[in-house]
C-alpha atoms as a PDB file:
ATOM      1  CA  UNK A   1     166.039 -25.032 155.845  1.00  0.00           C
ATOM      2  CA  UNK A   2     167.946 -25.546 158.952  1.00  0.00           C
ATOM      3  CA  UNK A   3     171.233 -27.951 158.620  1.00  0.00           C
ATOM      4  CA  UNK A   4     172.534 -29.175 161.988  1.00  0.00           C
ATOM      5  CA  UNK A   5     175.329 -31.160 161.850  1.00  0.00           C
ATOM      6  CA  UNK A   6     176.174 -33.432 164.505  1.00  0.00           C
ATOM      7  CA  UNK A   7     179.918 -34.720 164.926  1.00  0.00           C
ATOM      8  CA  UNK A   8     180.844 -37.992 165.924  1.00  0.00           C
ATOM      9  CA  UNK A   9     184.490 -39.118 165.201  1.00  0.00           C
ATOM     10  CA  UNK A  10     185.835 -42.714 165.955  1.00  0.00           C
ATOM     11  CA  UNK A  11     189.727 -43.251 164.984  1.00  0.00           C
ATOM     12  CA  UNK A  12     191.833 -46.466 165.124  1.00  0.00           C
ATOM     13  CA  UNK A  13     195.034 -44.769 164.840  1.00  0.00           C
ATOM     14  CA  UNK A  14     198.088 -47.320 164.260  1.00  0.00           C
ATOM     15  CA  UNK A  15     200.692 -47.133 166.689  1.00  0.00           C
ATOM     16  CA  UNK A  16     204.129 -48.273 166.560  1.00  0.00           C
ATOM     17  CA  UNK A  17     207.222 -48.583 168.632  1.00  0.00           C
ATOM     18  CA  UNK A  18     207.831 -45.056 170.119  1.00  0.00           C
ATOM     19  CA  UNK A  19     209.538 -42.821 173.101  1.00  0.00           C
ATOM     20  CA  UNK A  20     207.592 -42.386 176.036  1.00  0.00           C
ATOM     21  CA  UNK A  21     208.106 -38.738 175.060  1.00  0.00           C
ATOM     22  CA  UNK A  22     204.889 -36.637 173.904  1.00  0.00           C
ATOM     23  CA  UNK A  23     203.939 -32.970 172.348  1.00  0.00           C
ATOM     24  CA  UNK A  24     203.028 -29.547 174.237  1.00  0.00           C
ATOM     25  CA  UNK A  25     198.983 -29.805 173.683  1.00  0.00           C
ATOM     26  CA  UNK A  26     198.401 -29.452 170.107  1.00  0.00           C
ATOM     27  CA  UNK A  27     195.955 -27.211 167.892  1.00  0.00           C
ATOM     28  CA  UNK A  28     194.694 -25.765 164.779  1.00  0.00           C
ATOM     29  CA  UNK A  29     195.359 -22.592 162.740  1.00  0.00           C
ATOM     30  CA  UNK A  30     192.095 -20.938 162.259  1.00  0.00           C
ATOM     31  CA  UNK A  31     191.358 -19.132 158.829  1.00  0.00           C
ATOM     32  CA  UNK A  32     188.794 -19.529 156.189  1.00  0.00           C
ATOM     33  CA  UNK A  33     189.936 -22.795 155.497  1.00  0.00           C
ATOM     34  CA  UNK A  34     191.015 -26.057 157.078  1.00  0.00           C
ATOM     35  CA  UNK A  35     194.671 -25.601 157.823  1.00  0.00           C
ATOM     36  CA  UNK A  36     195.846 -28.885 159.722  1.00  0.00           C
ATOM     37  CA  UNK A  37     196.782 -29.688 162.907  1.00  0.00           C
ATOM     38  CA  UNK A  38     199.598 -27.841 164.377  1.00  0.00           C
ATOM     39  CA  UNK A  39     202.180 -28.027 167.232  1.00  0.00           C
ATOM     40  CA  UNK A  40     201.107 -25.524 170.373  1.00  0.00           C
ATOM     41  CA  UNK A  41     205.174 -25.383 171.409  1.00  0.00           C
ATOM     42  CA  UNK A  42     206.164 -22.048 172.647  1.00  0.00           C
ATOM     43  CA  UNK A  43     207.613 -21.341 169.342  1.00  0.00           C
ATOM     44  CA  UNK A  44     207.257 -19.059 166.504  1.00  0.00           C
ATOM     45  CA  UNK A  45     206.459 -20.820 162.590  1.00  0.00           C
ATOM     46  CA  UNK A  46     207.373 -19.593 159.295  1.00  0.00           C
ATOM     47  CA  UNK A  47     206.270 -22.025 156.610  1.00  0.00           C
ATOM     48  CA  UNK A  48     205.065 -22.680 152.787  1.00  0.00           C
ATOM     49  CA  UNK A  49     201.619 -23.948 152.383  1.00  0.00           C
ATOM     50  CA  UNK A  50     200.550 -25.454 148.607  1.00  0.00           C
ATOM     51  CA  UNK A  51     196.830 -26.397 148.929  1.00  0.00           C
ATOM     52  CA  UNK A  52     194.940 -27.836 145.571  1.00  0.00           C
ATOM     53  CA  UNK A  53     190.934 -27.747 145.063  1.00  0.00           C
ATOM     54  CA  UNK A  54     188.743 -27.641 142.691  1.00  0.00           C
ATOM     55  CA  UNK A  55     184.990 -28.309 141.313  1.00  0.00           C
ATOM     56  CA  UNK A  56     182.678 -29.224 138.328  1.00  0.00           C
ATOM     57  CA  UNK A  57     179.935 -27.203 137.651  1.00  0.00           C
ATOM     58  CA  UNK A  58     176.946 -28.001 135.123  1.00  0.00           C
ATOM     59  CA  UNK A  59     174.242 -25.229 134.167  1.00  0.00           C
ATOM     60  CA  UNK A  60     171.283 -25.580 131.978  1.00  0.00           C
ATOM     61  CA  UNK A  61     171.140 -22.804 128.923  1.00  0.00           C
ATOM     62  CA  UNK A  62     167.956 -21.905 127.903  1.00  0.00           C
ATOM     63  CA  UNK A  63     168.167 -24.097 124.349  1.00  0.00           C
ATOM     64  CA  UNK A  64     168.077 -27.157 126.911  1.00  0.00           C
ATOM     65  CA  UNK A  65     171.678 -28.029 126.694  1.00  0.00           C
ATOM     66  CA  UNK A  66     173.857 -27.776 129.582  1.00  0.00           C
ATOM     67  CA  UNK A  67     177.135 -25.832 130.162  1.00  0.00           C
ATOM     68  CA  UNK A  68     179.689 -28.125 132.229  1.00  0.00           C
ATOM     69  CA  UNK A  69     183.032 -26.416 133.701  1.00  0.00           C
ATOM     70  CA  UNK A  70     185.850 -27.904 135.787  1.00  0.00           C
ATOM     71  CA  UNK A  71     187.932 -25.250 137.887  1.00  0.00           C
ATOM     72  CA  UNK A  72     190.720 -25.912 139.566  1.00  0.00           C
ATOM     73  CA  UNK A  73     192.287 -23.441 142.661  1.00  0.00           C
ATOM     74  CA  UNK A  74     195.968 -24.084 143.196  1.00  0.00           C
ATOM     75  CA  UNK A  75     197.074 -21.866 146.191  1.00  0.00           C
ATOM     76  CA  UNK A  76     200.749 -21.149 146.862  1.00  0.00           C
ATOM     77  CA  UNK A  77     200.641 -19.373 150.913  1.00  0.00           C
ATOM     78  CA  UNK A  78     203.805 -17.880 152.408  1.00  0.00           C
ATOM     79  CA  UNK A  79     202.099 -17.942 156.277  1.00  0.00           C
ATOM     80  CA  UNK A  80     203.564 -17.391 159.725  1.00  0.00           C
ATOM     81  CA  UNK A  81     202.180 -17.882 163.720  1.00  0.00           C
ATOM     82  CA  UNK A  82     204.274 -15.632 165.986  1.00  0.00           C
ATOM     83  CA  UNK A  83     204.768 -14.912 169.556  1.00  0.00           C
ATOM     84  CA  UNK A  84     203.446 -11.718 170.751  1.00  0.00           C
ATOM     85  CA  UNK A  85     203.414 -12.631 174.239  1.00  0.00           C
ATOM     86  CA  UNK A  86     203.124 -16.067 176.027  1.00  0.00           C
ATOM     87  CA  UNK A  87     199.357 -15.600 175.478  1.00  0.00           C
ATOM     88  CA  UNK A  88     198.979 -13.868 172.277  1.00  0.00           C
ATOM     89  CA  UNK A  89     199.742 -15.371 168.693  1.00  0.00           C
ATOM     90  CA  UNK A  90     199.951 -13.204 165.782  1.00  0.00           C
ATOM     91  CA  UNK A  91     198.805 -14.772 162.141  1.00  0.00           C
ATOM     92  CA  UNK A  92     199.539 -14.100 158.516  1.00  0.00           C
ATOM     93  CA  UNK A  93     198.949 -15.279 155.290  1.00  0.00           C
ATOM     94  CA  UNK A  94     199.608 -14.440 152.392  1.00  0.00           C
ATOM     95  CA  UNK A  95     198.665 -16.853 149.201  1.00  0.00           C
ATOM     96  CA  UNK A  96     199.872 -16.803 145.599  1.00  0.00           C
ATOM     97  CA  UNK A  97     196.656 -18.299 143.318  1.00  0.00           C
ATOM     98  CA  UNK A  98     196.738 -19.886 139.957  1.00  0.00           C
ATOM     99  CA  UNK A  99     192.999 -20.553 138.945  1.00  0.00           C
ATOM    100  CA  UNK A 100     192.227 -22.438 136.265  1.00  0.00           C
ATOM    101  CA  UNK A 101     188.681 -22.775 134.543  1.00  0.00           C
ATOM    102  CA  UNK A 102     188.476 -25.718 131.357  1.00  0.00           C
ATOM    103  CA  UNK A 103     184.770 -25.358 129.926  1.00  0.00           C
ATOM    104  CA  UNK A 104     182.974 -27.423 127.133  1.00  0.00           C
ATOM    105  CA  UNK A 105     182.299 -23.637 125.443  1.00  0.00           C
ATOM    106  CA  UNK A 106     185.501 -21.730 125.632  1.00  0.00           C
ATOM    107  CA  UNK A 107     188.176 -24.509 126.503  1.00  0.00           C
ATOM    108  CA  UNK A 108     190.833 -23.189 129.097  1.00  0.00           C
ATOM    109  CA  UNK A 109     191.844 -20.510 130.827  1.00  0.00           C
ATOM    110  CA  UNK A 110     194.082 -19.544 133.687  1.00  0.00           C
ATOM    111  CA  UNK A 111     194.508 -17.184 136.133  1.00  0.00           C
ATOM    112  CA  UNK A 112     197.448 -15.878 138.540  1.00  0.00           C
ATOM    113  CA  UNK A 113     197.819 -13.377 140.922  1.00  0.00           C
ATOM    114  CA  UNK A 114     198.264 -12.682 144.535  1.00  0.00           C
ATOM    115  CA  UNK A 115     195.058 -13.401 146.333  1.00  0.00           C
ATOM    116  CA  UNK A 116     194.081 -11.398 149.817  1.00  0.00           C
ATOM    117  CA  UNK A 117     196.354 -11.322 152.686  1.00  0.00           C
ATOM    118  CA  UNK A 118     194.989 -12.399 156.216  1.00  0.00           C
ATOM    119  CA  UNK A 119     196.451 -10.882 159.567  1.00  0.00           C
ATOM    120  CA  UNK A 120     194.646 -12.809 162.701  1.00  0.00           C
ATOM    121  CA  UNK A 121     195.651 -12.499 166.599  1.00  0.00           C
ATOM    122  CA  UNK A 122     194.326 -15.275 168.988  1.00  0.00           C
ATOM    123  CA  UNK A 123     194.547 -15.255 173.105  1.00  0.00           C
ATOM    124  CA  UNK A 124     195.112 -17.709 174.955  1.00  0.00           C
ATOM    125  CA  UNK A 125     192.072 -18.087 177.664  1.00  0.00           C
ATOM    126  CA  UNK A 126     193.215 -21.437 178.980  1.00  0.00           C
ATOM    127  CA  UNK A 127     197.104 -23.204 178.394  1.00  0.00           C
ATOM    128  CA  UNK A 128     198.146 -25.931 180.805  1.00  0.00           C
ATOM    129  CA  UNK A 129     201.460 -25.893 179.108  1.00  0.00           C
ATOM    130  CA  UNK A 130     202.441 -22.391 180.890  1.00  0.00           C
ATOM    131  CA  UNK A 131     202.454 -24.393 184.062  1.00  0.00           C
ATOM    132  CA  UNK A 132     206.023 -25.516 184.124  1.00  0.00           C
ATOM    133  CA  UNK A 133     205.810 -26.449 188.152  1.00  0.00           C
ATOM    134  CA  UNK A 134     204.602 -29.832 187.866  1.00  0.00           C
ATOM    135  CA  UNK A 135     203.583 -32.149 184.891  1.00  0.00           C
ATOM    136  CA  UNK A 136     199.894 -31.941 183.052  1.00  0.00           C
ATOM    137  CA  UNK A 137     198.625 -35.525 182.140  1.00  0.00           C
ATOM    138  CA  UNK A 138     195.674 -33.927 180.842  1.00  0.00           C
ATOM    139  CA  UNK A 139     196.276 -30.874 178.560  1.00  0.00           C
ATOM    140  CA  UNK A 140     193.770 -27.945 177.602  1.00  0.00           C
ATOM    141  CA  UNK A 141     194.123 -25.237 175.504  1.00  0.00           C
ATOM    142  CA  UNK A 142     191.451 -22.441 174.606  1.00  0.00           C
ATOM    143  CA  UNK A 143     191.718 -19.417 172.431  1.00  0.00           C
ATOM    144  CA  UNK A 144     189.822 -17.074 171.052  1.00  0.00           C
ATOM    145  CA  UNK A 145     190.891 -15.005 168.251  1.00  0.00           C
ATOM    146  CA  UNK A 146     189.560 -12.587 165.623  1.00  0.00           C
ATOM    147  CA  UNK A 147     191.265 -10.605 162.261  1.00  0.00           C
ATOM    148  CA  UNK A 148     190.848  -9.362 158.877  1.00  0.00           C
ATOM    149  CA  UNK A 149     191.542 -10.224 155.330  1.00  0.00           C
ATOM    150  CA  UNK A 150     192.508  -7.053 153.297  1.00  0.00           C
ATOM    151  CA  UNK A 151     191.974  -6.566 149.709  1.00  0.00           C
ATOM    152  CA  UNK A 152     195.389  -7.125 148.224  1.00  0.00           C
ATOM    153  CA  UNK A 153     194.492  -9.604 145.467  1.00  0.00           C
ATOM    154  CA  UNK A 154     193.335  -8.732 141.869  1.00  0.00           C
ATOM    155  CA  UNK A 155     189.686  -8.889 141.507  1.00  0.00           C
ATOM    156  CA  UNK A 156     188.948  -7.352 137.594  1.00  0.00           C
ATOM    157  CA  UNK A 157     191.191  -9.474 135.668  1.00  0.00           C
ATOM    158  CA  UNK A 158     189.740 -10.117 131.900  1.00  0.00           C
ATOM    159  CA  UNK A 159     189.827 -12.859 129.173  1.00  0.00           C
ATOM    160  CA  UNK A 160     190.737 -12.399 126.139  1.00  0.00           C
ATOM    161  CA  UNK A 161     187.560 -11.463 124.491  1.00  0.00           C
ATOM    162  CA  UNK A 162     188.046  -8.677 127.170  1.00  0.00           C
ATOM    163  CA  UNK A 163     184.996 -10.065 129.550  1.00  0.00           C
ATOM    164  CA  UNK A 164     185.437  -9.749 133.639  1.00  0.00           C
ATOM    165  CA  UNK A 165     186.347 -13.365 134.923  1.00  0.00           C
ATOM    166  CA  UNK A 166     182.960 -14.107 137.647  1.00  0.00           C
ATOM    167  CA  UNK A 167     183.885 -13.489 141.019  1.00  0.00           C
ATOM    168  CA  UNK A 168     184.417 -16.306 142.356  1.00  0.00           C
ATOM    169  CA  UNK A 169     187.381 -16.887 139.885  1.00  0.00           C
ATOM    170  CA  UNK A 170     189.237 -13.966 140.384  1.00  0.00           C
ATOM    171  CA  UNK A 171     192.444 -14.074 142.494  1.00  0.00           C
ATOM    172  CA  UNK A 172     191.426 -11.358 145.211  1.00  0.00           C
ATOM    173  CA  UNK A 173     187.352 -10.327 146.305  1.00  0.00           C
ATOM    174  CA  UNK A 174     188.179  -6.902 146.407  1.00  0.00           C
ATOM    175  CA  UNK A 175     186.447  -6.127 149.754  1.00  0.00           C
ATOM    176  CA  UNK A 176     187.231  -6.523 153.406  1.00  0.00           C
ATOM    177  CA  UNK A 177     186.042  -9.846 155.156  1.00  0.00           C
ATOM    178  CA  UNK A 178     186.634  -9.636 159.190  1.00  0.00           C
ATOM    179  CA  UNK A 179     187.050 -13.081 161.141  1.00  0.00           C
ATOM    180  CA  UNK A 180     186.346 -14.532 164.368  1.00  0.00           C
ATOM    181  CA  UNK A 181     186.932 -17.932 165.715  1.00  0.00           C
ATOM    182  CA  UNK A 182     187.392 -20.083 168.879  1.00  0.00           C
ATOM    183  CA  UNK A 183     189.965 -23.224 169.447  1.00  0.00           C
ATOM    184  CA  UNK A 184     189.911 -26.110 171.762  1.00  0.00           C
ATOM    185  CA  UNK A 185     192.030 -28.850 172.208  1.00  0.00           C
ATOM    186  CA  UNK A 186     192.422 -31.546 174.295  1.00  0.00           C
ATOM    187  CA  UNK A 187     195.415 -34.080 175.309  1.00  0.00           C
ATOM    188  CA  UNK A 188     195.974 -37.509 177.304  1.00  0.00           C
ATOM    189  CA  UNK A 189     199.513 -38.125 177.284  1.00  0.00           C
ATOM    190  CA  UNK A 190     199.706 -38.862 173.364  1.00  0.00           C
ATOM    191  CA  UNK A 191     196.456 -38.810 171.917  1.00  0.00           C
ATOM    192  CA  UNK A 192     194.207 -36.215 171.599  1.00  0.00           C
ATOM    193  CA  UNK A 193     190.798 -33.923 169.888  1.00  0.00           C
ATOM    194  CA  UNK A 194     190.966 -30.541 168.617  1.00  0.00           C
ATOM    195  CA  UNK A 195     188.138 -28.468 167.683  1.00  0.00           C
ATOM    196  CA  UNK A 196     187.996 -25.698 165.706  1.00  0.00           C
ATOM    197  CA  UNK A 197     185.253 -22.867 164.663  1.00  0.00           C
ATOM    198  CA  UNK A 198     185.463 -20.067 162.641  1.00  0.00           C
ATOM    199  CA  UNK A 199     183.087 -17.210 160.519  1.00  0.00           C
ATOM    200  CA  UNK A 200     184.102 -14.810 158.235  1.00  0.00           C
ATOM    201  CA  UNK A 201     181.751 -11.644 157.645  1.00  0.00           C
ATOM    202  CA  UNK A 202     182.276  -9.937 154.181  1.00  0.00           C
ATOM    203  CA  UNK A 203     182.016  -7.032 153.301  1.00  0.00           C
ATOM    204  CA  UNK A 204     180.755  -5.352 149.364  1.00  0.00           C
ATOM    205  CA  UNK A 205     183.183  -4.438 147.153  1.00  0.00           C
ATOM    206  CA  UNK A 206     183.032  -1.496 144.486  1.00  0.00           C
ATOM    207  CA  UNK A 207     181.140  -3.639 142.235  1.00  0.00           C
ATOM    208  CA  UNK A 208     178.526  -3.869 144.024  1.00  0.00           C
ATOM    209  CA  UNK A 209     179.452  -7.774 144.765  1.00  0.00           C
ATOM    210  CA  UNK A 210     179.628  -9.300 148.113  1.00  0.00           C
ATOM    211  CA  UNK A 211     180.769 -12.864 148.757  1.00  0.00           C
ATOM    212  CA  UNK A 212     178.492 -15.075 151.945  1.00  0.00           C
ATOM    213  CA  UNK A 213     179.152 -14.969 155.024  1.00  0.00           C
ATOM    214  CA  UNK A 214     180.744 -18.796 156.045  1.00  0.00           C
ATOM    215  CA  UNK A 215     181.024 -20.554 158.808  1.00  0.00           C
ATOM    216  CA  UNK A 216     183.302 -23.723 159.420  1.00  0.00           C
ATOM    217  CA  UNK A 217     184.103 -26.007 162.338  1.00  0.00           C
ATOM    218  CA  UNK A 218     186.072 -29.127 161.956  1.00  0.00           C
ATOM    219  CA  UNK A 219     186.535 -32.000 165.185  1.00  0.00           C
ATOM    220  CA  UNK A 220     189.620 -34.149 164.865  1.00  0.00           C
ATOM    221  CA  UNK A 221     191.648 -36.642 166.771  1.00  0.00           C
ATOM    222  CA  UNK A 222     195.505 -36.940 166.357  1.00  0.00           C
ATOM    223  CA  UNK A 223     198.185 -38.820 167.849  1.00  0.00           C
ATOM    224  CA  UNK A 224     201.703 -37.558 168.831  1.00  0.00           C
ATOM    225  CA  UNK A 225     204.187 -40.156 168.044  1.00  0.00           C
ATOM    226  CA  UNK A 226     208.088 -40.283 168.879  1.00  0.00           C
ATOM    227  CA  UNK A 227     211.329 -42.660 167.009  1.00  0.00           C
ATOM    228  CA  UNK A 228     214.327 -41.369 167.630  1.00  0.00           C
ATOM    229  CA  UNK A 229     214.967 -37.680 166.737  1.00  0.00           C
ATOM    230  CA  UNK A 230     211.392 -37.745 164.726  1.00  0.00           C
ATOM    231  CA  UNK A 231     208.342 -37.062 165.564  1.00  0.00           C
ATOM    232  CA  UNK A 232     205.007 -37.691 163.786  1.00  0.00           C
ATOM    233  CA  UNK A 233     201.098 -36.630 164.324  1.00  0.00           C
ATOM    234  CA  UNK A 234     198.742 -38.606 162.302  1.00  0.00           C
ATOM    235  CA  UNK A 235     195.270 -36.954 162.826  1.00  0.00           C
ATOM    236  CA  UNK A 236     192.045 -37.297 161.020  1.00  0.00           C
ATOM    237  CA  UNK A 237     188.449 -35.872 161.379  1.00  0.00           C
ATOM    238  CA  UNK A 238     185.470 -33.709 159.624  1.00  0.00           C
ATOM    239  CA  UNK A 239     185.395 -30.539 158.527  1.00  0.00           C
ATOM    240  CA  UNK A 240     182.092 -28.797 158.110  1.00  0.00           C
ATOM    241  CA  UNK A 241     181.607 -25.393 155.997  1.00  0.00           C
ATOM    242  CA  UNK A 242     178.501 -23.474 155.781  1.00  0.00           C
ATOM    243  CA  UNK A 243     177.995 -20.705 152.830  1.00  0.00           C
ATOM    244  CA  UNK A 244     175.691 -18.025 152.324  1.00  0.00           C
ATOM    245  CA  UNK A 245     174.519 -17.084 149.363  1.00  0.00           C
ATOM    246  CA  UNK A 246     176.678 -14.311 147.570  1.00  0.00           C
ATOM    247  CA  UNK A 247     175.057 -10.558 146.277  1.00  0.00           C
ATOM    248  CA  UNK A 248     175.008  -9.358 143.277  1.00  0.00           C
ATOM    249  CA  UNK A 249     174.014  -5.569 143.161  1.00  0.00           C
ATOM    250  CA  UNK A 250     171.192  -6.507 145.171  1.00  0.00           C
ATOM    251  CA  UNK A 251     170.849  -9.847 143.989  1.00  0.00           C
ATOM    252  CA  UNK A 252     171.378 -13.022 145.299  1.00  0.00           C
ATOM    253  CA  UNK A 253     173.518 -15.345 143.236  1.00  0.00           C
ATOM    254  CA  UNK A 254     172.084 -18.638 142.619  1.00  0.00           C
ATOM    255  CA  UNK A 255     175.472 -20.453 141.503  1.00  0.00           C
ATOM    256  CA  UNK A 256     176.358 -19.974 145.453  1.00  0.00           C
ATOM    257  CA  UNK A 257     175.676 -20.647 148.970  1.00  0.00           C
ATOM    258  CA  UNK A 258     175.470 -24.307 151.093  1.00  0.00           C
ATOM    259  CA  UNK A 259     176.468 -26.491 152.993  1.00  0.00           C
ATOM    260  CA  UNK A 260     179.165 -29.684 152.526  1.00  0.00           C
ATOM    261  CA  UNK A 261     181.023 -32.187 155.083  1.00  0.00           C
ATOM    262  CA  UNK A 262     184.473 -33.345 155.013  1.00  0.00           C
ATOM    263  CA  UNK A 263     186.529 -36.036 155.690  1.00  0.00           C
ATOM    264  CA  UNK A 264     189.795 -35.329 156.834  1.00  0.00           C
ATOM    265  CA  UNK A 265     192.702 -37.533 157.046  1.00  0.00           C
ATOM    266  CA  UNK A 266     196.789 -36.544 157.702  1.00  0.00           C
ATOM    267  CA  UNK A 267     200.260 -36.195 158.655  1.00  0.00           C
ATOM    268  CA  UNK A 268     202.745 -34.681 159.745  1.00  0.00           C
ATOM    269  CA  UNK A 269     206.959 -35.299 160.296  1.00  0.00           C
ATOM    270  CA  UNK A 270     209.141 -33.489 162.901  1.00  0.00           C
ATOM    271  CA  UNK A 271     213.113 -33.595 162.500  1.00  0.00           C
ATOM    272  CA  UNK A 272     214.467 -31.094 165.145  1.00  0.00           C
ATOM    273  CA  UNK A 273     213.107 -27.733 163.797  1.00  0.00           C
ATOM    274  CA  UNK A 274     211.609 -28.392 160.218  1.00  0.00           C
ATOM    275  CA  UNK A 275     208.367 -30.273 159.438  1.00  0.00           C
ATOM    276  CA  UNK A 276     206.416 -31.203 156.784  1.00  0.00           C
ATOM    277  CA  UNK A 277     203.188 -32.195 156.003  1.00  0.00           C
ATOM    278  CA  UNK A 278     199.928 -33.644 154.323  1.00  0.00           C
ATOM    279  CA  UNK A 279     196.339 -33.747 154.568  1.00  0.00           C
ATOM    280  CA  UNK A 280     193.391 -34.969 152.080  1.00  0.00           C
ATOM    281  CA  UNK A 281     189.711 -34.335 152.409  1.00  0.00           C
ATOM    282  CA  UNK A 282     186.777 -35.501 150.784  1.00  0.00           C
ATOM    283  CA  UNK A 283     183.630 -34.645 150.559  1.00  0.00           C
ATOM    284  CA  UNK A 284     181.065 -36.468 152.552  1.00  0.00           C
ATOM    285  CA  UNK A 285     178.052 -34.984 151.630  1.00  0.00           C
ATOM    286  CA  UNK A 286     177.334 -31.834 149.818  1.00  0.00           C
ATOM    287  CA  UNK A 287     175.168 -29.292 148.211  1.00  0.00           C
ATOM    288  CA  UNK A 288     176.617 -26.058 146.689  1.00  0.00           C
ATOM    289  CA  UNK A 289     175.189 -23.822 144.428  1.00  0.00           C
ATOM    290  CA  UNK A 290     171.887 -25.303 144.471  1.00  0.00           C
ATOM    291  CA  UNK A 291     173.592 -28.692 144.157  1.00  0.00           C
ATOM    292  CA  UNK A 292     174.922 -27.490 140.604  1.00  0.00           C
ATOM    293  CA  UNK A 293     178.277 -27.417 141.810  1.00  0.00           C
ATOM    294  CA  UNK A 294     180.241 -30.816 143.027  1.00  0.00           C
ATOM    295  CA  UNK A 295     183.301 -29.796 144.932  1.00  0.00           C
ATOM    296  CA  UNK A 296     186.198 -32.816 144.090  1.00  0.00           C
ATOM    297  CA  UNK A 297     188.778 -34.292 146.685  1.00  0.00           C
ATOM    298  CA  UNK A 298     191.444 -31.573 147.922  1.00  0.00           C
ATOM    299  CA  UNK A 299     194.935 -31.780 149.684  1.00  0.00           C
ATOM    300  CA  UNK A 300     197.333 -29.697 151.403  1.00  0.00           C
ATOM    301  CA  UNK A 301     200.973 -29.779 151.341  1.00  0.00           C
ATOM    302  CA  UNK A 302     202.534 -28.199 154.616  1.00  0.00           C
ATOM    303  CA  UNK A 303     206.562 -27.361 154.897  1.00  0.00           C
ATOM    304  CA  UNK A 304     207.633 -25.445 157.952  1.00  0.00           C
ATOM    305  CA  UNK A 305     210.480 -24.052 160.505  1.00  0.00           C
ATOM    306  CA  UNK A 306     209.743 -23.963 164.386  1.00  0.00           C
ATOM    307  CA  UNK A 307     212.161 -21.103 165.968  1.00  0.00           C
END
């Protein structure tokens, strides 16, 4: 089955009184995940990341009855975007997990560790904002960039009856995924779109266990907004993720793979060189491991320094 999404995003945004004063053009990190809008200043970011999801899950036994779970990913991410050259951006992050898996057969458990650390470089094909000799009403920006994810995190942690957590619970995968992705955005004086795709390509690790491939793209419109010495970007969109099925030795696993849509809605406060931030999303439409798996509402909690 082929799923072709088509995105179509209409935003009332609510202005107030502001400055006639507006951003550089404005983007998104890429990664595996939806990471927010962010500022495309000429400046370097160190910042802490906190991002909460989770998922029910309900599987028929063979007696008939049905097995329901509930796990929850909290993600603590130490992350970075720096300055290589006026064109080149350098990524990292690094994320602290604490997984947590309540089922109706052997109650709770939890789960902590560091999970895989991702290193990404993107180039800048197209910036408007490295023309300093005359003022851009319309901004562009284009990159393209590409990285890996190493193998850092724990990936054979056991419970206590001394049985390997499934994969998909584990802090770290245990392989090496390689990424690739592509970034657009677009500005008219204070309001503008951003558009954002990325895949990741997995690799198997030495159990014989290899995570799908995914691809994600998420369109969004955002606003930047000036009172005073702050500065604010409300923003919202979709964000669209695509999963392939994982293997197991050989074998595709069934609790895995497909498709959901997102609904994204955020914001973000500037005060001279900190910001912070917050986004929700919410699933639209979904259907994950052969529509056995719901995925719940998520949110992201963003606080930063611009240098």
């Amino acid at each position: 089955m082929i799923y072709k999404i088509i995105f179509f995003v209409f935003c009332g945004l609510s202005f107030f009184i502001i400055d006639s004063e507006a951003c550089s053009i404005c983007g998104c990190a890429s990664g595996a995940n939806y990471n927010g809008i962010l500022p495309q200043y000429r400046k370097n970011i160190i910042a802490f990341r906190h991002r909460y999801r989770g998922f029910d899950q309900s599987v028929k036994q063979l007696d008939g009855s049905y097995m329901n779970s509930t796990y929850t990913y909290s993600s603590y991410e130490l992350w970075g975007r720096i300055y290589l050259k006026d064109r080149i951006q350098f990524f990292f992050t690094l994320p602290y997990t604490i997984n947590t898996l309540d089922n109706s057969t052997e109650g709770k458990s939890t789960l902590t560790g560091i999970n895989d650390l991702s290193l990404q470089v993107n180039y800048n094909l197209i910036n408007t904002t490295f023309d300093t000799s005359r003022v851009h009403t319309v901004q562009h920006n284009l990159l393209i960039g590409a990285g890996v994810k190493l193998p850092t995190g724990k990936y054979q942690q056991r419970n206590k009856n001394d049985l390997m957590y499934a994969p998909n619970f584990q802090a770290g995968s245990g392989a090496y995924s390689y990424l690739a992705s592509v970034i657009y955005n677009f500005r008219y004086k204070k309001v503008g779109l951003n558009a954002d795709v990325n895949y990741i390509y997995n690799t198997e690790n030495e159990l014989k266990y290899t995570f799908g491939n995914q691809f994600t793209a998420s369109l969004g419109v955002f606003a930047w907004l000036k009172k005073g010495s702050f500065s604010f970007l409300p923003n919202t969109g979709v964000f669209y993720e695509q999963l392939d099925r994982d293997i197991d030795n050989g074998y595709y696993n069934p609790l895995s793979g497909g498709y959901a849509l997102n609904y994204n809605l955020g914001t973000d406060v500037y005060y001279k060189s900190v910001f912070v931030g917050l986004t929700l999303q919410a699933p639209v439409v979904q259907e994950i491991g052969s529509d056995q798996i719901k995925y719940k509402a998520k949110y992201m909690v963003n606080v930063g320094f611009l240098f």
